[in-house]
Protein backbone atom coordinates (compact mmCIF):
# COMPACT_ATOMS: atom_id res chain seq x y z
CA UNK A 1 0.93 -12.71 47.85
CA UNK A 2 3.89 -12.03 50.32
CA UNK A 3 5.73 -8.88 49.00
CA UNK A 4 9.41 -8.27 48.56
CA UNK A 5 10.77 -9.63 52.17
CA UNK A 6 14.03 -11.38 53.32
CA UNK A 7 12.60 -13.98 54.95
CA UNK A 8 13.32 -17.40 53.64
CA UNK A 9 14.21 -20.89 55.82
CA UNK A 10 18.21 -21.63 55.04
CA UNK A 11 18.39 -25.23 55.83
CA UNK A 12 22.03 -26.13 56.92
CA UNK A 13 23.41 -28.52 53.81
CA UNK A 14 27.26 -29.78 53.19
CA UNK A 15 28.69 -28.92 50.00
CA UNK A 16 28.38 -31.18 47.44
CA UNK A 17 30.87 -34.05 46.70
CA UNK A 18 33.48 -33.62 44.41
CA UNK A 19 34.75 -35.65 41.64
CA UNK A 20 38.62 -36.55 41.11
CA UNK A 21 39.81 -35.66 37.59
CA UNK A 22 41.20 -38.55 35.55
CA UNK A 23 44.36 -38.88 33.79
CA UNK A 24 45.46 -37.23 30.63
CA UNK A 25 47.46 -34.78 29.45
CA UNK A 26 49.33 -32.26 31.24
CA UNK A 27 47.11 -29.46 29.51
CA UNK A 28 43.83 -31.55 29.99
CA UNK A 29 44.84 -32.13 33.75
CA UNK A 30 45.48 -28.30 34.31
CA UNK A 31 41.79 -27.14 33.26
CA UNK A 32 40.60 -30.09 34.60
CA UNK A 33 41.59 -29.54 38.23
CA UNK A 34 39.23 -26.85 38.47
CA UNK A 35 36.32 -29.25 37.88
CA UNK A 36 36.35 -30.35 41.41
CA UNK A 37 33.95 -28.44 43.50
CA UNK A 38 35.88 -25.18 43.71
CA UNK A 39 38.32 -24.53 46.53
CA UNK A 40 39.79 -21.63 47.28
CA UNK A 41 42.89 -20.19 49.09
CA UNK A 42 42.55 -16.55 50.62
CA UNK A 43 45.33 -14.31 49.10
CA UNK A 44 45.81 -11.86 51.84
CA UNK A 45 43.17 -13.63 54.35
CA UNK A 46 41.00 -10.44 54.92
CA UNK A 47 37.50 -10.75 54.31
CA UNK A 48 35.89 -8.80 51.50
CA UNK A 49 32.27 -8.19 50.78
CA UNK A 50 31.37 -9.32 47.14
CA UNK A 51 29.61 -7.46 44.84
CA UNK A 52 25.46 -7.31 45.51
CA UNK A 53 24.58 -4.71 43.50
CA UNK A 54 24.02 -4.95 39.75
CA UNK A 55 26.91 -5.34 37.65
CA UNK A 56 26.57 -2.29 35.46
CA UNK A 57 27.02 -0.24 38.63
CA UNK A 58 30.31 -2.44 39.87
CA UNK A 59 31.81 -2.28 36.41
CA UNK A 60 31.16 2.01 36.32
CA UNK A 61 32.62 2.15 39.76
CA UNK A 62 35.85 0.76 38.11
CA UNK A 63 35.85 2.54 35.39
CA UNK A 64 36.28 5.73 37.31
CA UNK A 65 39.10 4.07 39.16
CA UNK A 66 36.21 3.76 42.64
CA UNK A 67 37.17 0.38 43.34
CA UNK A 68 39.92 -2.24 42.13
CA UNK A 69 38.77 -5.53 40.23
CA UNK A 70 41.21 -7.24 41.85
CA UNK A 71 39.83 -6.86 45.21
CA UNK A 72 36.01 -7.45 43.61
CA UNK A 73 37.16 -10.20 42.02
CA UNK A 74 38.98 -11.88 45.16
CA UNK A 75 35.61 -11.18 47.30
CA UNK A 76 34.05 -13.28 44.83
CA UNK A 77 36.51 -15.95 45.04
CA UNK A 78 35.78 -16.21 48.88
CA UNK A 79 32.38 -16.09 48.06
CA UNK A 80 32.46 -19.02 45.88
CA UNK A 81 34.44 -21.25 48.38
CA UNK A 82 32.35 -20.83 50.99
CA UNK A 83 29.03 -21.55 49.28
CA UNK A 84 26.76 -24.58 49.81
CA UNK A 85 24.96 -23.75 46.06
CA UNK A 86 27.14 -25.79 44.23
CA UNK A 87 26.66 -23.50 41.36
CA UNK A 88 30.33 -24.25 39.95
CA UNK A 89 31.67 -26.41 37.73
CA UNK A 90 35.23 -25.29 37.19
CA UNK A 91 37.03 -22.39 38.75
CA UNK A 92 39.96 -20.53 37.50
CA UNK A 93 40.86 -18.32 40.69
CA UNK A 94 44.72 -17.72 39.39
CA UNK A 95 43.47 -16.82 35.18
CA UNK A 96 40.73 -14.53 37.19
CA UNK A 97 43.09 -12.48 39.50
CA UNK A 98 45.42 -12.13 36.61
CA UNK A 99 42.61 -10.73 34.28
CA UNK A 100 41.57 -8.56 37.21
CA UNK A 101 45.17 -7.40 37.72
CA UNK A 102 45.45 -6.80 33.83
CA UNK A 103 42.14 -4.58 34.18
CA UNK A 104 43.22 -2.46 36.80
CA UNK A 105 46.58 -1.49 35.27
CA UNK A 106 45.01 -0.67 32.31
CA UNK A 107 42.40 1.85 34.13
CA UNK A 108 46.05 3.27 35.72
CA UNK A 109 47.01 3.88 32.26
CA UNK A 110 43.88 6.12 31.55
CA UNK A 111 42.09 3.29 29.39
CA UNK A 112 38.70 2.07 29.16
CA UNK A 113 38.64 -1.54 29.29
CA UNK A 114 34.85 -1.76 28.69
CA UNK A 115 31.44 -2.15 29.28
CA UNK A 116 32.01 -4.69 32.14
CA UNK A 117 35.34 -3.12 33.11
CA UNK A 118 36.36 -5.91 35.78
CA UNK A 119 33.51 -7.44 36.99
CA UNK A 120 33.67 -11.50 37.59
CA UNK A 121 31.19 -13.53 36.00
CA UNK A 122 30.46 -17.74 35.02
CA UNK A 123 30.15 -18.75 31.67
CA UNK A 124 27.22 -21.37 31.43
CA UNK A 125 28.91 -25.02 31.22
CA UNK A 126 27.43 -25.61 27.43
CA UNK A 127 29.46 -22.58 26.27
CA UNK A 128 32.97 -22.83 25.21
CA UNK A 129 35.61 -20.50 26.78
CA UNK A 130 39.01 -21.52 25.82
CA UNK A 131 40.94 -23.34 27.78
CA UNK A 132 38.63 -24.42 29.84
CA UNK A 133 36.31 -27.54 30.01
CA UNK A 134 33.36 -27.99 28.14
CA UNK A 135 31.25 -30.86 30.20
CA UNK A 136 27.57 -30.08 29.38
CA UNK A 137 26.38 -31.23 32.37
CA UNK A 138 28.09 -35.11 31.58
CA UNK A 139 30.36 -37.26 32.71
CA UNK A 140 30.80 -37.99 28.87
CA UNK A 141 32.35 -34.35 28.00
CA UNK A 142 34.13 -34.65 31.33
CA UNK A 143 37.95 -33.79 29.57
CA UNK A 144 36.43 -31.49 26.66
CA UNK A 145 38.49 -28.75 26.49
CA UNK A 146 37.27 -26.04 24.50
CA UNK A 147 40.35 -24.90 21.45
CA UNK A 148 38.21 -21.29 21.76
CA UNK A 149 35.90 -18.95 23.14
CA UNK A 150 32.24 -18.56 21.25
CA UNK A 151 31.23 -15.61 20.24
CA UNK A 152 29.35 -14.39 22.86
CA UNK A 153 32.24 -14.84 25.60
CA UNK A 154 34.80 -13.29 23.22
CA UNK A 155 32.53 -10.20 23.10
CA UNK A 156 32.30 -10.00 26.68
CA UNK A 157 35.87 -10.60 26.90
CA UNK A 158 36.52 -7.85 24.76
CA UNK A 159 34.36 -5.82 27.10
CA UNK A 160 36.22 -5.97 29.96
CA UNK A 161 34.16 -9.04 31.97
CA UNK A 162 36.71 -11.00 34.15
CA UNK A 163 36.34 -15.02 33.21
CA UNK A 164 36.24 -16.56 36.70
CA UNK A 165 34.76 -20.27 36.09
CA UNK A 166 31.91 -22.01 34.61
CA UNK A 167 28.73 -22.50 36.32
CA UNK A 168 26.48 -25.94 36.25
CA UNK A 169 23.70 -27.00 33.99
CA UNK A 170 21.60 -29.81 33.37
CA UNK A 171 22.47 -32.55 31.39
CA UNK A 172 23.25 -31.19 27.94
CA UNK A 173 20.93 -28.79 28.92
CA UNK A 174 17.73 -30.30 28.10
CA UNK A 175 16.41 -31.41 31.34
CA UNK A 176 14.75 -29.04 33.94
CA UNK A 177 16.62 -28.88 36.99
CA UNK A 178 20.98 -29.27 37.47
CA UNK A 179 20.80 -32.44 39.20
CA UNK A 180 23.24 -34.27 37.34
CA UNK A 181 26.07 -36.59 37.56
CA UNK A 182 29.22 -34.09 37.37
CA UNK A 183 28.84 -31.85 39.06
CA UNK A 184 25.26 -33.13 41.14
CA UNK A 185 22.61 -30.74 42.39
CA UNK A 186 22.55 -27.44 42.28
CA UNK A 187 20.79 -25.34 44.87
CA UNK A 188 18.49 -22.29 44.81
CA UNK A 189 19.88 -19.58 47.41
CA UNK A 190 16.35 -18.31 48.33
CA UNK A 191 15.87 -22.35 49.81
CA UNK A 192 18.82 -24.39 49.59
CA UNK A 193 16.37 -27.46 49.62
CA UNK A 194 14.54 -25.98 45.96
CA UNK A 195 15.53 -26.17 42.50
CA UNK A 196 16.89 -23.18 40.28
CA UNK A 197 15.71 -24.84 37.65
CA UNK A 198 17.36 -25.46 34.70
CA UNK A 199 19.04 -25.35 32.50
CA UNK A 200 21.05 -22.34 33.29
CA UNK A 201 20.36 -22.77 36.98
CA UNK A 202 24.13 -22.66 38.02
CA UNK A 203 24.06 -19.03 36.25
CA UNK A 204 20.68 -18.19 38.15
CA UNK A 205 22.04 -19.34 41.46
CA UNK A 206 25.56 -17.83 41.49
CA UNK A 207 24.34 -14.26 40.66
CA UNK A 208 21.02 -14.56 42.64
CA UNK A 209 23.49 -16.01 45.29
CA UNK A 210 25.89 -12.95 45.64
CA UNK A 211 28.95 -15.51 43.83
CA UNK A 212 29.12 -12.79 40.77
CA UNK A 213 27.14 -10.13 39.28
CA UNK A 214 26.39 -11.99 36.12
CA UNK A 215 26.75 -15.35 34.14
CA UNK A 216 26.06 -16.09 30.35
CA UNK A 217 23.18 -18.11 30.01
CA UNK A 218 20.93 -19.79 27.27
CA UNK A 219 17.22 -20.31 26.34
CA UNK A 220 15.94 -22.95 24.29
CA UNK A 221 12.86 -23.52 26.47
CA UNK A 222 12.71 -21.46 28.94
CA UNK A 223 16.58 -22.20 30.15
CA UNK A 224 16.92 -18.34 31.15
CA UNK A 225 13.13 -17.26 32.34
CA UNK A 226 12.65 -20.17 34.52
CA UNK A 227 15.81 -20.07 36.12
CA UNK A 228 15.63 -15.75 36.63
CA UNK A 229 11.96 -16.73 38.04
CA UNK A 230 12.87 -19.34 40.09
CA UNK A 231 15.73 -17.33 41.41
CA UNK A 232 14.13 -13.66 41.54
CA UNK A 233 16.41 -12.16 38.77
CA UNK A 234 15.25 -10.36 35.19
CA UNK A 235 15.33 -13.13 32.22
CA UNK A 236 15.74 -12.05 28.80
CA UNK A 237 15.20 -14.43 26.31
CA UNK A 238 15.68 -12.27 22.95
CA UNK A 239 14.38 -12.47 19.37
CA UNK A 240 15.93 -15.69 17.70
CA UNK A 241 19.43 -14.33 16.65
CA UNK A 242 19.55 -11.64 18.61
CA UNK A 243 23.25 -12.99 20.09
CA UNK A 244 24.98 -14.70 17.98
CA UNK A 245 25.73 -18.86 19.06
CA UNK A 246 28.91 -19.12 17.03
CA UNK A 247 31.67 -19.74 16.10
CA UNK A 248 30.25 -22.99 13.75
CA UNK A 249 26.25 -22.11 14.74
CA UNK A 250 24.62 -24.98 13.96
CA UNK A 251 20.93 -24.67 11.97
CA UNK A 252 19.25 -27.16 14.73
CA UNK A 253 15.64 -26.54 16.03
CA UNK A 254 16.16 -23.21 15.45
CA UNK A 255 15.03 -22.44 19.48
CA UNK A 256 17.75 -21.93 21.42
CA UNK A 257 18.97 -18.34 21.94
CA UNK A 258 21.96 -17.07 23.97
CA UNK A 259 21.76 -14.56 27.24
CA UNK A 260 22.25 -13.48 30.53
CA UNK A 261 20.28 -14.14 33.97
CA UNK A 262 20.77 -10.24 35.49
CA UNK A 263 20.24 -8.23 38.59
CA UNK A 264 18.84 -5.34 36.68
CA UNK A 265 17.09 -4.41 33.68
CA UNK A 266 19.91 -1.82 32.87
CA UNK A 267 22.53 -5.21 33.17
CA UNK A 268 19.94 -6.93 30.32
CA UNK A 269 20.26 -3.88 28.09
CA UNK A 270 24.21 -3.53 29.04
CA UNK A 271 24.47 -7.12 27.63
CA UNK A 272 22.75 -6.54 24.35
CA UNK A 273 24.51 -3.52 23.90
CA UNK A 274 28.20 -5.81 24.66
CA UNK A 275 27.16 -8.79 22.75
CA UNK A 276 24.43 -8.44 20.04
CA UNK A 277 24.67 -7.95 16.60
CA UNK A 278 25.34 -10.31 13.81
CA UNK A 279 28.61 -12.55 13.13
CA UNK A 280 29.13 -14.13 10.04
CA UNK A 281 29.29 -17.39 11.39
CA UNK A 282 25.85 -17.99 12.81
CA UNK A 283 23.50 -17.18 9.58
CA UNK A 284 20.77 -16.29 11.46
CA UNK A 285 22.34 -13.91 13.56
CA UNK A 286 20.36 -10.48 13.37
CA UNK A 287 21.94 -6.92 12.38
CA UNK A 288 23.50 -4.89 15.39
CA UNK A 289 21.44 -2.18 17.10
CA UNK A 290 22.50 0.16 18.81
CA UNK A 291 21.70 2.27 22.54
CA UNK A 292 20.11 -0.92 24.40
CA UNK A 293 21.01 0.94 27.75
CA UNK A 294 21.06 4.48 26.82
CA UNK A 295 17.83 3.75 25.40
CA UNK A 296 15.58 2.39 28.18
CA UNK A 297 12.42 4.29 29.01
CA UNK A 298 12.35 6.19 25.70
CA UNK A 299 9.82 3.87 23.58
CA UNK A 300 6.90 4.82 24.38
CA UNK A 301 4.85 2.34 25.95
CA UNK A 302 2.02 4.15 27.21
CA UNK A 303 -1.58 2.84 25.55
CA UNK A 304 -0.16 -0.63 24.10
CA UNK A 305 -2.55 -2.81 23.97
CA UNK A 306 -2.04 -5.85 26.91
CA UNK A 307 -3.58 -9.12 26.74
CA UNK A 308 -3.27 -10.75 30.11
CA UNK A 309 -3.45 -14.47 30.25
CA UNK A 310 -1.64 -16.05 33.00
CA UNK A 311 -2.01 -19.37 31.47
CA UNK A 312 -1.37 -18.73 28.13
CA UNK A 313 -4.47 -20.96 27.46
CA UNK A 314 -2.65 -23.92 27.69
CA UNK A 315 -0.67 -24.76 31.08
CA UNK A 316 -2.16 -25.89 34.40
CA UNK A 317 -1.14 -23.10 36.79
CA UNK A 318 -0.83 -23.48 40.91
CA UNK A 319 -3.59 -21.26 42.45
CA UNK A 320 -0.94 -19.12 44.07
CA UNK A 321 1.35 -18.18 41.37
CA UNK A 322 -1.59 -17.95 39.50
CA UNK A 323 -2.74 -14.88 42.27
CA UNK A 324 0.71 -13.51 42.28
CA UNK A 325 0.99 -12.85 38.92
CA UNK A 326 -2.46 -11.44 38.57
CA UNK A 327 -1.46 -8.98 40.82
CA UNK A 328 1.74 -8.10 39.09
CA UNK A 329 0.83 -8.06 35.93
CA UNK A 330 -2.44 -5.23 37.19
CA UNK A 331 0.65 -3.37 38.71
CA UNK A 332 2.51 -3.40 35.75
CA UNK A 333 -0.51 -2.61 33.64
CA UNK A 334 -1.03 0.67 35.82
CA UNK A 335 2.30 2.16 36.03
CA UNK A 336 2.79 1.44 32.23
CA UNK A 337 -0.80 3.29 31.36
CA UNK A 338 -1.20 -0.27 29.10
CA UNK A 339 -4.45 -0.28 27.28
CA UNK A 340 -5.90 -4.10 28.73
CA UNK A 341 -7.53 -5.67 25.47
CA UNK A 342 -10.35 -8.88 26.58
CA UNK A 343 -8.90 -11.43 24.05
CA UNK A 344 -8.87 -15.12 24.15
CA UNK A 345 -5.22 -16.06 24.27
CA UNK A 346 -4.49 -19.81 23.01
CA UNK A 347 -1.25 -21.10 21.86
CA UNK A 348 -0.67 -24.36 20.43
CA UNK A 349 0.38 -27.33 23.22
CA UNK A 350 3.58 -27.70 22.29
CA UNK A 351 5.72 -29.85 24.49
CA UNK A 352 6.01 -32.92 22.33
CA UNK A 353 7.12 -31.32 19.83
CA UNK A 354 9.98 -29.06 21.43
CA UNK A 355 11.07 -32.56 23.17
CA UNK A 356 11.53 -34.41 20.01
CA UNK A 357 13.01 -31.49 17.70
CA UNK A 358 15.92 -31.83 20.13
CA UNK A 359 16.58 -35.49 19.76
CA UNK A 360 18.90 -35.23 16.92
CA UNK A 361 21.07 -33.01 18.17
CA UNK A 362 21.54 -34.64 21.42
CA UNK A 363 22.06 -38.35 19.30
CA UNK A 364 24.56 -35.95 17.55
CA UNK A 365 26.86 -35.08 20.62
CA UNK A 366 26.53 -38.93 22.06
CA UNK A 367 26.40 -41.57 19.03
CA UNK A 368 30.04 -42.51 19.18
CA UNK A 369 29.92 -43.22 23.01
CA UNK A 370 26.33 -44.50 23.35
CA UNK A 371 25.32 -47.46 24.53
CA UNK A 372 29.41 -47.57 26.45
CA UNK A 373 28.37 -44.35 28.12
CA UNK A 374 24.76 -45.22 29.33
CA UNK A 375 25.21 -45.68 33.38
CA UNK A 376 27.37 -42.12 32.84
CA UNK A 377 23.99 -40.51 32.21
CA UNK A 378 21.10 -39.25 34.25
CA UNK A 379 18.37 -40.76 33.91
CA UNK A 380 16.16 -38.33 31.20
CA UNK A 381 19.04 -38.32 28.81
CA UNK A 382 19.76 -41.84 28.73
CA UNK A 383 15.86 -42.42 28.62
CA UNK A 384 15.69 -40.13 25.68
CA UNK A 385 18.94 -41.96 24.24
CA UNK A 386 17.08 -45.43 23.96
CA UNK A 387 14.48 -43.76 22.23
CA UNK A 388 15.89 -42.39 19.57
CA UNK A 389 15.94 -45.48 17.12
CA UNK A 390 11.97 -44.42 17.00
CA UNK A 391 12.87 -41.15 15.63
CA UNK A 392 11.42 -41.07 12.17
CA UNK A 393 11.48 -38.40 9.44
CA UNK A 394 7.75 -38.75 10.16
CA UNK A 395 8.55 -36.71 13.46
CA UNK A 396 10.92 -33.89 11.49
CA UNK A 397 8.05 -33.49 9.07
CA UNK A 398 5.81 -32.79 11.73
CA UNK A 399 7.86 -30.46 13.85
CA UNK A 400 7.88 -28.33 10.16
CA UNK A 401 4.34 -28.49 10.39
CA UNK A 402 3.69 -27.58 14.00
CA UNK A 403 6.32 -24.55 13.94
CA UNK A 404 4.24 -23.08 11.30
CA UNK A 405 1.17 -23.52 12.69
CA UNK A 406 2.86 -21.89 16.41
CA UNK A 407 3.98 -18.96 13.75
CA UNK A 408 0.43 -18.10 12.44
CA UNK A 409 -1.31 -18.72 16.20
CA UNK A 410 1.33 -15.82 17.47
CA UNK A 411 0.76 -13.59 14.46
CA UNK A 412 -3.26 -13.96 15.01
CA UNK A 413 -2.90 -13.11 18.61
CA UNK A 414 -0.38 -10.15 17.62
CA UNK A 415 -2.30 -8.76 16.05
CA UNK A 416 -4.88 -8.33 18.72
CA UNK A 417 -2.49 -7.24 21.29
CA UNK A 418 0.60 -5.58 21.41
CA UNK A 419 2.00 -7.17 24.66
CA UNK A 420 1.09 -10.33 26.12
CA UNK A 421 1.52 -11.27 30.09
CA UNK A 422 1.54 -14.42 31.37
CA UNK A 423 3.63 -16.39 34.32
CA UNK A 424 7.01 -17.47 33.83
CA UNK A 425 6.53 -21.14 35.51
CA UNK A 426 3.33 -23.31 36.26
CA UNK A 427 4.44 -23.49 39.97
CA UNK A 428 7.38 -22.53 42.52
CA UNK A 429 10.64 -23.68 42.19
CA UNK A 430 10.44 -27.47 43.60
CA UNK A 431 12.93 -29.91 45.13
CA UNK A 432 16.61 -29.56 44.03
CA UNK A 433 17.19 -33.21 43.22
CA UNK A 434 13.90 -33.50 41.58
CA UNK A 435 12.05 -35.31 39.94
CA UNK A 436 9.80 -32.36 37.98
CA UNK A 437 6.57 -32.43 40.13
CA UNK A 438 3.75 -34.37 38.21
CA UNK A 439 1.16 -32.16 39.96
CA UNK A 440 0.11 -28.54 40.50
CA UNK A 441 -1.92 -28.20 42.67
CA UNK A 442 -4.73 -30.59 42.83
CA UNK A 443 -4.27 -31.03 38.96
CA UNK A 444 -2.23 -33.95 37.72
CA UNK A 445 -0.16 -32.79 34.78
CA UNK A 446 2.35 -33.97 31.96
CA UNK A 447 6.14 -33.55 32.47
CA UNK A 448 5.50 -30.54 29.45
CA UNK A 449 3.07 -28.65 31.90
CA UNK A 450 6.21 -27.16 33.17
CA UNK A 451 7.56 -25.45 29.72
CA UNK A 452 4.16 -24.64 28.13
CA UNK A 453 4.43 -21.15 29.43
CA UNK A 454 7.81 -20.19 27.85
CA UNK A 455 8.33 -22.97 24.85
CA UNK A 456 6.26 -20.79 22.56
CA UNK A 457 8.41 -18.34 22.28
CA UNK A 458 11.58 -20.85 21.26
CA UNK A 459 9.18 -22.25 18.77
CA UNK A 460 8.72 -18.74 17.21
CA UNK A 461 11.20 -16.98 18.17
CA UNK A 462 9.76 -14.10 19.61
CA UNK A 463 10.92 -12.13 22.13
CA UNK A 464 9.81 -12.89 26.30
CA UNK A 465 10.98 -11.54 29.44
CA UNK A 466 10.97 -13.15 32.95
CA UNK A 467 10.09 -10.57 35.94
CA UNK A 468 9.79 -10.65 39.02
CA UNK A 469 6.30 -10.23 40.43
CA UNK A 470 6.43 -11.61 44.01
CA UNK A 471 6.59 -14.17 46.64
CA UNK A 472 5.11 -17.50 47.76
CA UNK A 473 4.00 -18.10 51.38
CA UNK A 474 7.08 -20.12 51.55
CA UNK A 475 9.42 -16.81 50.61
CA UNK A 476 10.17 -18.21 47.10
CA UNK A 477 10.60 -15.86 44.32
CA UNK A 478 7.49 -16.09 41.06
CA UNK A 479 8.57 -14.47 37.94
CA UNK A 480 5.78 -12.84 35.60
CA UNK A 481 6.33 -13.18 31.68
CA UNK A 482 5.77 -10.46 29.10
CA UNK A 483 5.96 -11.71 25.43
CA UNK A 484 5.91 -8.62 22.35
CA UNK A 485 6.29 -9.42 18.85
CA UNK A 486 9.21 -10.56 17.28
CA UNK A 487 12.52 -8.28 17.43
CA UNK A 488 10.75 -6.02 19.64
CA UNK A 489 13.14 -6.74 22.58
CA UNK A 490 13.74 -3.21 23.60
CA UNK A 491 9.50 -2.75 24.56
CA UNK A 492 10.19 -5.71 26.89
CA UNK A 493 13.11 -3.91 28.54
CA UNK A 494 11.12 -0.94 28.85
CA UNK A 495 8.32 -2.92 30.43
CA UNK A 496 10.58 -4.79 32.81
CA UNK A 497 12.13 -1.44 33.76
CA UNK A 498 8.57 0.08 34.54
CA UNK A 499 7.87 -3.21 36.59
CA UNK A 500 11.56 -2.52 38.16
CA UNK A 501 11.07 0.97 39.86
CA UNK A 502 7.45 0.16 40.86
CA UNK A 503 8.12 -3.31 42.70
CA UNK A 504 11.78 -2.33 43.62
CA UNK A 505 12.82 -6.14 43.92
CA UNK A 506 15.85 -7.36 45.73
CA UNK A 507 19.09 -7.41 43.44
CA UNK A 508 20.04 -10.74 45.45
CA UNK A 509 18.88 -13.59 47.82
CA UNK A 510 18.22 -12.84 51.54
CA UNK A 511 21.89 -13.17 53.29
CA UNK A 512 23.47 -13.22 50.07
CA UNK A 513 26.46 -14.26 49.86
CA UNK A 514 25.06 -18.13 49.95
């Protein structure tokens, strides 16, 4: 296993291609200007140094009046324009200096503006913010502007975060690496030739890539762990309802949760502590607790009990990763004086099932332009498209079934262990335009292989982190995952904190800003 080094091959790649928005209305053609890969025009024309520290750090150095937003927020903007990550699908550089402007008056006046007092950051593309366009990842949604912000980006609003754009995702987020058709592939700044995965790899990238110090994100397979693995950032997916998905939360699959792809394990806890807590309009959105941040390192993990299974008993792991989290997880299990249980650890295969409990939501968002919008698709969602006529209540039945039987298997195995650690992904990130690698190693393997390690949790929603353990020979970041029990969140902080001060893992990509 290569330790924490800065040494990663940077091959020299153009920016992607932009697309020209279409006609419509004068509001529609104002939000949608700032689909096309995002320019940017230097006000002042000095260079300035973005952020690359965490963003709990930036947005306390405002707060004491240290440093201006507006001049964090215009390093970011050069940042963005000269990137080759194409982590962006929209860009509001004139709404974000005004916000930052806004912010820094008010800090003149003696007020707190928040939590993330002036710090820039992307809101994932299948999030609304108002005003802005809503694509999903399609050439569909291409003109969708969003009539108001959801819940979790009016809480970070209210927080102080600076809106600067959106940041890419795959297709309606269900496919496993942004290589789509607006706004086309997204790069990983640790190899601009690899994947950072998906589906909230535009998040992953831009804050791994020194763009901003955080991006909302969302996890309804592994959408923020993979990505924070592939991209050597923390990944917190939380207990189901832990952040609320509304306004108008619909009841779904009941597996996607919302989230944040961070720097820092202090910047995981800062979010919960911004935008957690329950909202009348999601009804499975959990009670608020307070002292995420102010409580890290006070729970008392010393002498849980730690089942370590780096394949979770049912995925086909590369040799490598498979070493590299070993190691991690033994470091981890030291400096958190974990008690190390011998348990079998087997989780039902569950791939299948997660794939089809999604169908009807995605037949949802596309029946009234599908077949017209076909060649507008990639390739996976217009696959899955002409399959749904097969969908029977047959398959609903048995996706009731299966989630209870993933329910008892996790209760059995909690209550043999206290903490389980596994890895985050089968393999390294792979090649940014894809297709998902049908082998690991020497192993041939299903196109599920690659969510069997972090699906489980969706399916129960239980609580997992994503860590960083280490690197591959090639320099690319491998993330180790710790599951706990369900709403027990804040012993996965503290274990990703432990891991944090004994690894002490780069904040950001080597000759970040990318």
């Amino acid at each position: 296993m290569r330790r924490w080094q800065h040494k990663v091959n940077r091959p020299s790649l153009e920016p992607v291609t932009s697309f020209t928005a279409p006609d419509c209305s004068e509001r529609k053609r104002a939000a949608l200007a700032g689909l096309a890969a995002p320019t940017y025009t230097p006000n002042g024309g000095a260079f300035l140094k973005p952020w690359l520290d965490d963003a709990s750090s930036l947005a306390d150095a405002i707060r004491r009046g240290e440093i201006r937003s507006a001049d964090v927020v215009e390093a970011s903007l050069e940042a963005i324009g000269n990137s080759k990550l194409n982590a962006l699908t929209y860009l509001d550089a004139d709404g974000a200096r005004r916000q930052a402007e806004q912010t820094d008056a008010r800090i003149a006046r003696g007020e707190d503006p928040g939590l993330l007092a002036g710090v820039p950051i992307l809101v994932k593309d299948v999030e609304d913010a108002a005003g802005w366009p809503t694509t999903h990842g399609s050439l569909v949604f291409k003109e969708n502007i969003a009539a108001e912000d959801s819940t979790h980006v009016a809480r970070l609003r209210a927080a102080g975060a600076v809106l600067v754009g959106k940041a890419a995702t795959s297709e309606f987020g269900l496919v496993a690496y942004p290589s789509t058709k607006l706004p086309g592939v997204t790069r990983n700044p640790w190899n601009l030739e690899r994947t950072p995965a998906g589906s909230s790899g535009g998040s992953a990238a831009a804050v791994a890539g020194g763009l901003v110090p955080a991006a909302t994100a969302g996890d309804g397979g592994g959408s923020i762990r993979i990505p924070a693995s592939y991209c050597g950032l923390v990944g917190m997916k939380g207990s189901f309802g832990r952040i609320p998905c509304g306004p108008r939360a619909s009841i779904g699959q009941l597996a996607a949760v919302k989230g944040t792809v961070a720097r820092s394990v202090r910047d995981a806890a800062r979010w919960y502590d911004i935008t957690s807590g329950y909202d009348p309009r999601d009804a499975f959105s959990l009670p608020r607790q307070e002292g995420w941040e102010a409580g890290l390192g006070t729970r008392g993990v010393k002498g849980l009990r730690v089942a370590v299974a780096v394949d979770l008993g049912n995925a086909v792991v590369h040799p490598e990763v498979r070493q590299i989290v070993s190691e991690a997880a033994d470091v981890l299990v030291d400096a958190a004086g974990l008690n190390r249980v011998d348990i079998e650890v087997s989780v039902p295969e569950s791939g299948i099932t997660w794939a089809s409990a999604g169908l009807p939501s995605l037949v949802a968002d596309l029946q009234d332009y599908w077949p017209d919008c076909e060649q507008d698709l990639t390739f996976e969602i217009a696959f899955a498209m002409r399959a749904a006529p097969t969908y029977r209540a047959k398959h609903g039945a048995r996706l009731e079934k299966f989630r209870v039987e993933m329910n008892e298997a996790m209760a059995d195995l909690f209550e043999k262990t206290d903490i389980v650690l596994c890895a985050t992904s089968p393999m390294e990130p792979f090649n940014a335009e894809g297709p998902m690698p049908n082998m690991v190693g020497e192993v041939r393997v299903s196109p599920y292989n690659a969510g069997a390690l972090t699906i489980p949790a969706n399916l129960s929603g239980y609580p997992a982190i994503s860590i960083p353990a280490g690197l591959s020979e090639s320099g690319l970041p491998i993330g180790l995952q710790a599951y706990a029990r369900r709403h027990e969140d804040a012993v996965l902080l503290d274990l990703a904190q432990i891991m944090e001060l004994a690894s002490h893992w780069p904040k950001v990509a080597p000759n970040a800003p990318v």
